[in-house]
C-alpha atoms as a PDB file:
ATOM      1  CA  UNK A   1       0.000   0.000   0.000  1.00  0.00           C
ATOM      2  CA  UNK A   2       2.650   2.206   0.771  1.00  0.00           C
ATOM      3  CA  UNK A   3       4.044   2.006  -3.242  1.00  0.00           C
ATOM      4  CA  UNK A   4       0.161   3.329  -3.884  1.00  0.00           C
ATOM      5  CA  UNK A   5       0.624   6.425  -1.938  1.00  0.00           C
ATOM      6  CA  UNK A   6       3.660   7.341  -3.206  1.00  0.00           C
ATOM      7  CA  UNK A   7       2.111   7.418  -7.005  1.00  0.00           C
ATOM      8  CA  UNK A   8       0.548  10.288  -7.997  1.00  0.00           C
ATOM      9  CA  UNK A   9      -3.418  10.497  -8.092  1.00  0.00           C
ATOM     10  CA  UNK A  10      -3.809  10.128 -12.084  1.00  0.00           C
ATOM     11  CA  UNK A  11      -1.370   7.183 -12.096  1.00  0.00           C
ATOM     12  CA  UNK A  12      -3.409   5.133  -9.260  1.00  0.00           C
ATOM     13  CA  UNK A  13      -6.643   5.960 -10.889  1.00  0.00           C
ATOM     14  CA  UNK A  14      -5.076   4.706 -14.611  1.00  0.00           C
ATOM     15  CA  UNK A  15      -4.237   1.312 -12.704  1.00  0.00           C
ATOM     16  CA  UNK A  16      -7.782   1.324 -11.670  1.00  0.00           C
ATOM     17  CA  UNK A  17      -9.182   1.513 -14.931  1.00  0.00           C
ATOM     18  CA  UNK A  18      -6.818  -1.085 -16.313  1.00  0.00           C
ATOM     19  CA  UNK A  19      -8.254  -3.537 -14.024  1.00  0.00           C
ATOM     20  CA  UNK A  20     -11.507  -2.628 -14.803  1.00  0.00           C
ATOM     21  CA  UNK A  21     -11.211  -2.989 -18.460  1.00  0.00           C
ATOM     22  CA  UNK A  22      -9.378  -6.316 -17.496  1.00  0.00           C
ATOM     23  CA  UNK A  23     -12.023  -7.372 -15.542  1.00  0.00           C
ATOM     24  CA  UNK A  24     -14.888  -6.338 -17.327  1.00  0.00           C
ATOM     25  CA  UNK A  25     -13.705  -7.966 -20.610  1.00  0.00           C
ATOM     26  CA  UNK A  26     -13.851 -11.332 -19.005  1.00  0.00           C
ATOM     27  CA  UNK A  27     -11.020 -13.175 -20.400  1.00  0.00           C
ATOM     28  CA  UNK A  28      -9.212 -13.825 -17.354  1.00  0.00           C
ATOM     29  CA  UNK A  29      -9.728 -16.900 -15.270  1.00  0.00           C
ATOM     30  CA  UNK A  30     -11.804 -16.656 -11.876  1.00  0.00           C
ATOM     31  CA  UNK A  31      -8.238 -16.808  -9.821  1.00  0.00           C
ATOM     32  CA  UNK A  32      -6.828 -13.872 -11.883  1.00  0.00           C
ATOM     33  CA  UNK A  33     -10.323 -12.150 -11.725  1.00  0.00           C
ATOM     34  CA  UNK A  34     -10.123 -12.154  -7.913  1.00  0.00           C
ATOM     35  CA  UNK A  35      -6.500 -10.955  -7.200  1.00  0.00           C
ATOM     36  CA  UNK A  36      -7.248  -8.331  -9.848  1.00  0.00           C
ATOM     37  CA  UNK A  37     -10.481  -7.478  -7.657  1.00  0.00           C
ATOM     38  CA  UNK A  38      -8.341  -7.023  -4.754  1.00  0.00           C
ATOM     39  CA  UNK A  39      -5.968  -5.068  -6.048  1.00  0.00           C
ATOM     40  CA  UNK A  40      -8.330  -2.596  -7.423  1.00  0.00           C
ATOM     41  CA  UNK A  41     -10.078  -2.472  -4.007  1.00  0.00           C
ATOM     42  CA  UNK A  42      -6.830  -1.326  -2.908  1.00  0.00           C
ATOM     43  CA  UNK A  43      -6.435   1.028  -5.652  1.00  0.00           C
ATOM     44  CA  UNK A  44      -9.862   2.621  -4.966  1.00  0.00           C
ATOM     45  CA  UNK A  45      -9.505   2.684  -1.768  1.00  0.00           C
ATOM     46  CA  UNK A  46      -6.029   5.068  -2.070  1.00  0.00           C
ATOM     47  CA  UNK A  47      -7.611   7.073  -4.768  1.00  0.00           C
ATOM     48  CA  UNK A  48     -10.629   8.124  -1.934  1.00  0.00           C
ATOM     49  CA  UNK A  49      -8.211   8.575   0.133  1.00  0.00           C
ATOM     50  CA  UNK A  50      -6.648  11.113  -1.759  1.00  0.00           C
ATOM     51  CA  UNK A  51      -9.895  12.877  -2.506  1.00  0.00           C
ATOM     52  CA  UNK A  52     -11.183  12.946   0.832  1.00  0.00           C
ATOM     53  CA  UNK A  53      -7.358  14.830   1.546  1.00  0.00           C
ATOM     54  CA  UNK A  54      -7.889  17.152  -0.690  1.00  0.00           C
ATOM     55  CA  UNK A  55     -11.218  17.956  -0.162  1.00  0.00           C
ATOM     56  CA  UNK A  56     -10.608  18.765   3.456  1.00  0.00           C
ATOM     57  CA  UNK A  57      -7.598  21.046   2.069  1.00  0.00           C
ATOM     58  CA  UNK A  58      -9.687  23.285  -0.203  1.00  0.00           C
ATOM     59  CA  UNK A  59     -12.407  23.392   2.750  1.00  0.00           C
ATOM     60  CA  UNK A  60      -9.420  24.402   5.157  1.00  0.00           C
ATOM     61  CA  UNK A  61      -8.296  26.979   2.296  1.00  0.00           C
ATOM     62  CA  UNK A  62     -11.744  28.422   1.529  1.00  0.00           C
ATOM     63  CA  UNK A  63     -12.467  28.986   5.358  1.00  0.00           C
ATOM     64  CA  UNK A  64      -8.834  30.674   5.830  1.00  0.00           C
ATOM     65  CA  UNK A  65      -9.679  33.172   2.966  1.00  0.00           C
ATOM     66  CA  UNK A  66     -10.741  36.766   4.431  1.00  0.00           C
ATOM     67  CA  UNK A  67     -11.895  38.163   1.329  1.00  0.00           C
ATOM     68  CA  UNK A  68     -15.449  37.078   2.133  1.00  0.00           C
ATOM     69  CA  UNK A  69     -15.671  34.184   0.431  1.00  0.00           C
ATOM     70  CA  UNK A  70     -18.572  31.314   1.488  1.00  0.00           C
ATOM     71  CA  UNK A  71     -17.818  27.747   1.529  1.00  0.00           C
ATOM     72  CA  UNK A  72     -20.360  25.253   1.827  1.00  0.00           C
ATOM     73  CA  UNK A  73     -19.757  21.321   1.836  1.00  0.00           C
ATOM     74  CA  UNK A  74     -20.190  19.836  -1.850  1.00  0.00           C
ATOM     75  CA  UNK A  75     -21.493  16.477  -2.133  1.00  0.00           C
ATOM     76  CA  UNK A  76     -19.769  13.434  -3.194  1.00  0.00           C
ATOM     77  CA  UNK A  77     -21.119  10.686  -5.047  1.00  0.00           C
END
């Protein structure tokens, strides 16, 4: 996990849409198909991670500005 977090963002998430494609063609055996599950659990799980990090940066940002900006919490799917 630790090789994961020291990838950028873009490179995790293009891992995790290899596997995908891999998986979702379905020409892998049902050993392959699981490891390659796993791994992009892993994967996914980094990449929210990430997005939860930065999210609480640009709320930290926004509520540090005193030029009178608003923020308000967006919503994530």
């Amino acid at each position: 996990m630790n090789e994961i977090k020291e990838e950028k963002f873009e490179v995790t998430l293009e891992k995790l849409q290899g596997l995908v494609r891999e998986l979702e063609s379905g020409d892998i055996s049902l050993e392959d198909s699981i490891k390659k599950f796993e791994q992009g659990m892993s994967l996914a799980r980094s990449c929210q991670e990430r997005l939860n990090s930065a999210e609480q940066k640009i709320e930290i940002l926004l509520k540090a500005d005193k030029s009178g900006v608003s923020t308000s919490p967006f919503e994530t799917e």
